[in-house]
C-alpha atoms as a PDB file:
ATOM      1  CA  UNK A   1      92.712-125.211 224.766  1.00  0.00           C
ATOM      2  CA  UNK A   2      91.213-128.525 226.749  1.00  0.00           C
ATOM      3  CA  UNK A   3      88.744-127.601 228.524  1.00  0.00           C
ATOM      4  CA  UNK A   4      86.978-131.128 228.809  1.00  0.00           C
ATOM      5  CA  UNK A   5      88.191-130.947 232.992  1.00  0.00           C
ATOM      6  CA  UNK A   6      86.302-128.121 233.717  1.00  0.00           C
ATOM      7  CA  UNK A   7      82.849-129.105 232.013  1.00  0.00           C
ATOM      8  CA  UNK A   8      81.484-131.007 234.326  1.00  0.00           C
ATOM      9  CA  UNK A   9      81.542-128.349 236.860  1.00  0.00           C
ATOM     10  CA  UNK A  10      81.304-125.445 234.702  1.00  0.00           C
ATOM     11  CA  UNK A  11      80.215-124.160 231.359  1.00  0.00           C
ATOM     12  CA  UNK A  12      81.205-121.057 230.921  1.00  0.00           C
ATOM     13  CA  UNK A  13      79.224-120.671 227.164  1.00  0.00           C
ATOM     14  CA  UNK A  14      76.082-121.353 230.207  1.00  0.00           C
ATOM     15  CA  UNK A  15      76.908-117.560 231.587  1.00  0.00           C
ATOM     16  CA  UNK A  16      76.720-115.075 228.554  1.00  0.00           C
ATOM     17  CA  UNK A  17      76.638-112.512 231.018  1.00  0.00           C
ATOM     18  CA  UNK A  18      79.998-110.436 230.629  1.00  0.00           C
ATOM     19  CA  UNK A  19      82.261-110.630 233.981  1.00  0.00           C
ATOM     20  CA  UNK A  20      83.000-107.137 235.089  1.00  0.00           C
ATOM     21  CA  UNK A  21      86.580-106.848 236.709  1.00  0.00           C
ATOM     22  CA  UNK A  22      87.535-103.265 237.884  1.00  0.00           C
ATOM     23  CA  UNK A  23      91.141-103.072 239.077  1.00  0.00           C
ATOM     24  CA  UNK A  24      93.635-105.227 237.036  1.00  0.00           C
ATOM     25  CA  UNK A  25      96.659-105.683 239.342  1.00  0.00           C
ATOM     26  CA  UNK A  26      97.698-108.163 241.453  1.00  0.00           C
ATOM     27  CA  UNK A  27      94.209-109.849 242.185  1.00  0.00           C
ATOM     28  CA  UNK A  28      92.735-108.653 239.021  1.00  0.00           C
ATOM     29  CA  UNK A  29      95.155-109.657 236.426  1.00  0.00           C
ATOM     30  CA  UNK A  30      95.386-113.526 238.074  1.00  0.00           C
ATOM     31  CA  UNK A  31      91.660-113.461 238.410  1.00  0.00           C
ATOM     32  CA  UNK A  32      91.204-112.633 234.560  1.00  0.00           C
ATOM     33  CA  UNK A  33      93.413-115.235 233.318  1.00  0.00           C
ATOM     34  CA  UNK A  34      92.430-117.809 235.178  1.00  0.00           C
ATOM     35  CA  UNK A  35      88.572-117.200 234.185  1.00  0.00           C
ATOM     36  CA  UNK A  36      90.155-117.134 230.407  1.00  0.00           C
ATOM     37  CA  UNK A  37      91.812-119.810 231.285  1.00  0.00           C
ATOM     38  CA  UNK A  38      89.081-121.893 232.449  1.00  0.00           C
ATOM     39  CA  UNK A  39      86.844-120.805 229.280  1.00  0.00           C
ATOM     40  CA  UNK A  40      85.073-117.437 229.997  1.00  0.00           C
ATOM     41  CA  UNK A  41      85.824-115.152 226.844  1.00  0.00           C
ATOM     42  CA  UNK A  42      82.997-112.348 227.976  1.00  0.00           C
ATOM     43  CA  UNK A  43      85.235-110.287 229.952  1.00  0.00           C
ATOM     44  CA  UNK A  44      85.119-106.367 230.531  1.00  0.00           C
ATOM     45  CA  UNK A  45      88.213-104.900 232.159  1.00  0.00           C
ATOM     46  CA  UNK A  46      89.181-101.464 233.378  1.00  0.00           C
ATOM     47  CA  UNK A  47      91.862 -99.640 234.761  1.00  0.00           C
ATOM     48  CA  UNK A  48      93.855 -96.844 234.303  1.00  0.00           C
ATOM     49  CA  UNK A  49      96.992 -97.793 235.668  1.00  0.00           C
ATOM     50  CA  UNK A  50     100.114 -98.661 233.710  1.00  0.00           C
ATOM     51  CA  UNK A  51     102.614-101.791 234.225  1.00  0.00           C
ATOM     52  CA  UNK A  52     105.698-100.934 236.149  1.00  0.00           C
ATOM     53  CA  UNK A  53     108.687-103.077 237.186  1.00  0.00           C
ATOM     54  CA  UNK A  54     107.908-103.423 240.526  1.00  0.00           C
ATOM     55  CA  UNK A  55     104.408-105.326 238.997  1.00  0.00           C
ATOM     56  CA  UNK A  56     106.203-107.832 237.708  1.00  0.00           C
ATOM     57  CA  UNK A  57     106.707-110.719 240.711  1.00  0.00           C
ATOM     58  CA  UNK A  58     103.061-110.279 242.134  1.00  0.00           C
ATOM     59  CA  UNK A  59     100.624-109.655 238.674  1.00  0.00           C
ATOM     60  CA  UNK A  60     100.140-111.523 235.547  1.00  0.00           C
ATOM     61  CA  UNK A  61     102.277-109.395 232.967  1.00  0.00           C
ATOM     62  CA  UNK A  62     106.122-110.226 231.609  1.00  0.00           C
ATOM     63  CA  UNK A  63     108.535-107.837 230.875  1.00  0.00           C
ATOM     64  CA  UNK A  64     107.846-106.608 227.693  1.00  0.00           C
ATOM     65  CA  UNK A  65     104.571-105.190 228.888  1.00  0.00           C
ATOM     66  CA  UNK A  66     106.510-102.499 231.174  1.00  0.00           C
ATOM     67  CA  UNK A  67     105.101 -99.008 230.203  1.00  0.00           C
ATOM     68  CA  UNK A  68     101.862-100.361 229.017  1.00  0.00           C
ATOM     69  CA  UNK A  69      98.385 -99.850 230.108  1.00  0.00           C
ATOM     70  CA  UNK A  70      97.148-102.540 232.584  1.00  0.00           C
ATOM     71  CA  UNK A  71      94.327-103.266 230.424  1.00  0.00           C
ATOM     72  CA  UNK A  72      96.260-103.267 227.068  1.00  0.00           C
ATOM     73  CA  UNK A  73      98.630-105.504 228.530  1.00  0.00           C
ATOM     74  CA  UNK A  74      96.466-107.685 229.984  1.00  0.00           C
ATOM     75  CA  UNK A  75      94.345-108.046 226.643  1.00  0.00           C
ATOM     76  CA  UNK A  76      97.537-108.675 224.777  1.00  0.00           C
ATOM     77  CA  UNK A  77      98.471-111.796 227.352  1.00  0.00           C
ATOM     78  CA  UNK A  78      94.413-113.203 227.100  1.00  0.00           C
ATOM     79  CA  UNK A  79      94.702-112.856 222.983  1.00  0.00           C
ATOM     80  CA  UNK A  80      98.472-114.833 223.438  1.00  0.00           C
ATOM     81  CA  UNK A  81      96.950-117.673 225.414  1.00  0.00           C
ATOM     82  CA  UNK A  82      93.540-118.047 223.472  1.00  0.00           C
ATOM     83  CA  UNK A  83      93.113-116.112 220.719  1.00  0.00           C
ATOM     84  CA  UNK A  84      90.051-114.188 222.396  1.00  0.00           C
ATOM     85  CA  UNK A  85      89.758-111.106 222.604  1.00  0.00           C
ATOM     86  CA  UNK A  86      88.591-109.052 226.139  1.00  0.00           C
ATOM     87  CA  UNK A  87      87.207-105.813 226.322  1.00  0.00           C
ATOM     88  CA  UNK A  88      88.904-103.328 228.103  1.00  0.00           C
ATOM     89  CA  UNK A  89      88.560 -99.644 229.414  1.00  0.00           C
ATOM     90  CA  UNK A  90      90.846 -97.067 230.927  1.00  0.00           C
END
């Protein structure tokens, strides 16, 4: 992933503090892959939710992901776009 963009306004290997994100629905599942998309690979997630259908149009997972875990899905779509891996609690 090119992150050479970003760089100059952030470094995210500067902030080895993890990045706490409670909640992974609709603002927490875009919020967590656009950090992880920006570079950040220090995140702790947790929720306890699972994915329904109705999830679908407004949060960050795809269809396959329907009956999963918020947080297992959402670690499965981080480890598809970068190849980190997030921690995650339930």
């Amino acid at each position: 992933m090119d992150l050479s963009r970003h760089t100059p306004i952030i470094k995210p290997w500067e902030h080895p503090a993890p990045i706490t994100i409670i909640g992974v629905g609709a603002t927490g599942s875009k919020i967590a892959m656009a950090l992880v998309a920006l570079g950040f690979t220090n995140l702790r997630c947790y929720d306890f939710d699972v994915v329904e259908e109705h999830n679908l149009p407004n949060q960050a997972y795809l269809h396959q992901h329907i009956g999963m875990l918020k947080v297992d899905a959402l670690a499965e779509l981080v480890k598809m776009k970068t190849g980190n891996v997030i921690v995650t609690g339930k």
